[in-house]
N, C-alpha and C. Protein backbone atom coordinates (compact mmCIF):
# COMPACT_ATOMS: atom_id res chain seq x y z
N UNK A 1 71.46 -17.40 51.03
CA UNK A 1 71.65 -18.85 50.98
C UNK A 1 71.03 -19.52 52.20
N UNK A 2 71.36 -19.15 53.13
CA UNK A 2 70.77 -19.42 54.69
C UNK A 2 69.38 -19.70 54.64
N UNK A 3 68.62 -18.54 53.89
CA UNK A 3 67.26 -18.28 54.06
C UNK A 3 66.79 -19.42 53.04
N UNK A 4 67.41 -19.95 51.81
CA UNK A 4 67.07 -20.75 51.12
C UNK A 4 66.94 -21.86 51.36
N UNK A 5 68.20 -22.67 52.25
CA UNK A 5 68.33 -23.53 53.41
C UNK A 5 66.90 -24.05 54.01
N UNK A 6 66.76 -22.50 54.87
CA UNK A 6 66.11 -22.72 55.99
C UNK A 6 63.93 -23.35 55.07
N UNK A 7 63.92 -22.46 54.21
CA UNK A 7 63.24 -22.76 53.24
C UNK A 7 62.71 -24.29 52.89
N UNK A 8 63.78 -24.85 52.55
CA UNK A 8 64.21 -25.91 51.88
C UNK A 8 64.08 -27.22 53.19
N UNK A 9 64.17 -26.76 54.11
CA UNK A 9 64.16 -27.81 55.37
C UNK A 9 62.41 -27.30 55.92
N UNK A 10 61.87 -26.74 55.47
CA UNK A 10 60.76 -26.07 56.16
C UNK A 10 59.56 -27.31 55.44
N UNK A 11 60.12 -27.22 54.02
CA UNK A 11 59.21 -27.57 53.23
C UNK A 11 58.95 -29.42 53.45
N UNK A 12 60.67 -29.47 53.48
CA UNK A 12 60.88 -30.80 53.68
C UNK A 12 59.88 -31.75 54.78
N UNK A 13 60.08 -30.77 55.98
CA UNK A 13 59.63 -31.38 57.57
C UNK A 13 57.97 -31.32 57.25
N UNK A 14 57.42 -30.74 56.04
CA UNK A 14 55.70 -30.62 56.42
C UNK A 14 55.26 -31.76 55.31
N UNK A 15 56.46 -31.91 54.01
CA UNK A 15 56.10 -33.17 53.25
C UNK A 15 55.95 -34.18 54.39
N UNK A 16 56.79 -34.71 55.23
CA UNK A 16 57.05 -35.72 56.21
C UNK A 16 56.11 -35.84 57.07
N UNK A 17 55.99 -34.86 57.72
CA UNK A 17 54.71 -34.50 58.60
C UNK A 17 53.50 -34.95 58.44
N UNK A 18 53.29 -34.76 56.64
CA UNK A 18 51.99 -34.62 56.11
C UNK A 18 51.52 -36.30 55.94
N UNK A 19 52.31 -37.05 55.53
CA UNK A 19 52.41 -38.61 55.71
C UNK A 19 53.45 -39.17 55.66
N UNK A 20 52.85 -39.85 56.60
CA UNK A 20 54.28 -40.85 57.02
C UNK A 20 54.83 -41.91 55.83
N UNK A 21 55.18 -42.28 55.81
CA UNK A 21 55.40 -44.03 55.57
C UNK A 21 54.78 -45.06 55.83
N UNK A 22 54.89 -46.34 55.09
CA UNK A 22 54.57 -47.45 55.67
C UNK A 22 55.35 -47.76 56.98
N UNK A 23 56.33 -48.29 56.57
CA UNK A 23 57.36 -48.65 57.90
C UNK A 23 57.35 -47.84 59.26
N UNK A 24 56.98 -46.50 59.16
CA UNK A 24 56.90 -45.97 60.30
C UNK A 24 55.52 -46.23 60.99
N UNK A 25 54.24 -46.15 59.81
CA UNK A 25 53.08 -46.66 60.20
C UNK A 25 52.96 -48.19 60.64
N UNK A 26 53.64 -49.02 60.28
CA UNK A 26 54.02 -50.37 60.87
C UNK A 26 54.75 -50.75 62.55
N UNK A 27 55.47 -49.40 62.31
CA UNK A 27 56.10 -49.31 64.08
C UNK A 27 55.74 -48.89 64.99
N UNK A 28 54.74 -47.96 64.57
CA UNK A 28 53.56 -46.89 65.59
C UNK A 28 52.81 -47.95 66.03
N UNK A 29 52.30 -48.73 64.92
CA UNK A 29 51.28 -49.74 65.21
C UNK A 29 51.69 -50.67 66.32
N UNK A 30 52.93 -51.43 65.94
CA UNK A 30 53.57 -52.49 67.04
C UNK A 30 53.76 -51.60 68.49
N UNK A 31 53.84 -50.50 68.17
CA UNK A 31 54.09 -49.75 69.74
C UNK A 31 52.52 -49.99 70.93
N UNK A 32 51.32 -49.53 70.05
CA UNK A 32 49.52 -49.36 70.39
C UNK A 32 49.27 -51.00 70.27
N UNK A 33 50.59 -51.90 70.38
CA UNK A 33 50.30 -53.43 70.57
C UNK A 33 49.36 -54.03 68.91
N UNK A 34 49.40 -53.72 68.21
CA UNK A 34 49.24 -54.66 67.03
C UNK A 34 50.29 -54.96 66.19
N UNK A 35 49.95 -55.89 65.30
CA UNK A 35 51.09 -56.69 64.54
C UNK A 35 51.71 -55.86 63.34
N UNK A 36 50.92 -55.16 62.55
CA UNK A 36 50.81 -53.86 61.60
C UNK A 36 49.99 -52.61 61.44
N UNK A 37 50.25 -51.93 60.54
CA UNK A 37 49.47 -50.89 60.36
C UNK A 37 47.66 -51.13 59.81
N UNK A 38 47.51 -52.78 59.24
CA UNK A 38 46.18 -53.24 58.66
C UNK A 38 45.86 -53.35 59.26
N UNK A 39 46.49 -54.42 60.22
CA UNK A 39 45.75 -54.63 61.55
C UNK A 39 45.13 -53.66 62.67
N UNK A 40 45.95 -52.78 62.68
CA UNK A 40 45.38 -51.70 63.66
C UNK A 40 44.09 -50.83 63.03
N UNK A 41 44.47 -50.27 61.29
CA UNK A 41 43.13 -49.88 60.94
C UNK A 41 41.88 -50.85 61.04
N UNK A 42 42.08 -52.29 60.65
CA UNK A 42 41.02 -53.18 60.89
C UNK A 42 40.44 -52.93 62.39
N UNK A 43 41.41 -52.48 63.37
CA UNK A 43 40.73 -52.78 64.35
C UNK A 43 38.93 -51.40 64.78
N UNK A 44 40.05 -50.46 64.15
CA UNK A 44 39.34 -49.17 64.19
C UNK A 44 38.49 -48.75 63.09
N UNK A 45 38.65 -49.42 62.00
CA UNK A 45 37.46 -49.19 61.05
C UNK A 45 36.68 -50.06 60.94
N UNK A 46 36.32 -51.31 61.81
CA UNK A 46 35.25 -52.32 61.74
C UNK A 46 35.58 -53.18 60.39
N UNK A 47 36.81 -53.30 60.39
CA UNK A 47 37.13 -54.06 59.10
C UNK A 47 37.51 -53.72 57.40
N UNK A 48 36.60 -52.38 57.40
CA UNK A 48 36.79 -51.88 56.55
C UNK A 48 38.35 -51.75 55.61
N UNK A 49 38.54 -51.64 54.83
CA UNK A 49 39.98 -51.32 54.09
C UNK A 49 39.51 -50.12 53.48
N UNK A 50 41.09 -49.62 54.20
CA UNK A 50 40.98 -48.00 53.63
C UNK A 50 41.91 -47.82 52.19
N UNK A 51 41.05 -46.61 51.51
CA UNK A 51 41.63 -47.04 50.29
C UNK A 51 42.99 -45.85 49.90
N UNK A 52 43.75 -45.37 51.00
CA UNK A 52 44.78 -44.78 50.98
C UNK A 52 46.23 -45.26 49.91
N UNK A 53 46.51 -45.19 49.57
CA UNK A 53 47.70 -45.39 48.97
C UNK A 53 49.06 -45.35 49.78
N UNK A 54 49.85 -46.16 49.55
CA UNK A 54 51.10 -46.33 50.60
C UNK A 54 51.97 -44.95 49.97
């Protein structure tokens, strides 16, 4: 059971890992001083919109 657990939280932490969120990508951003997460890619992709999915 333990090992299934441990399994089960393994898998969990690399979904999370693997992408974030909006909201967390929104707070990272306000931290590196911009208003959102658009804003900050705008700043770094020359405007571009990335075509990621939330």
């Amino acid at each position: 059971m333990e090992k299934s657990l441990k399994g089960l939280l393994q898998a969990v932490e690399k979904e999370v890992l693997r992408k974030p969120n909006r909201k967390t990508l929104d707070r990272l951003s306000l931290l590196a001083g911009f208003q959102d997460w658009d804003s900050f890619q705008r700043a770094f992709n020359g405007g571009a919109k990335n075509n990621e999915e939330e």
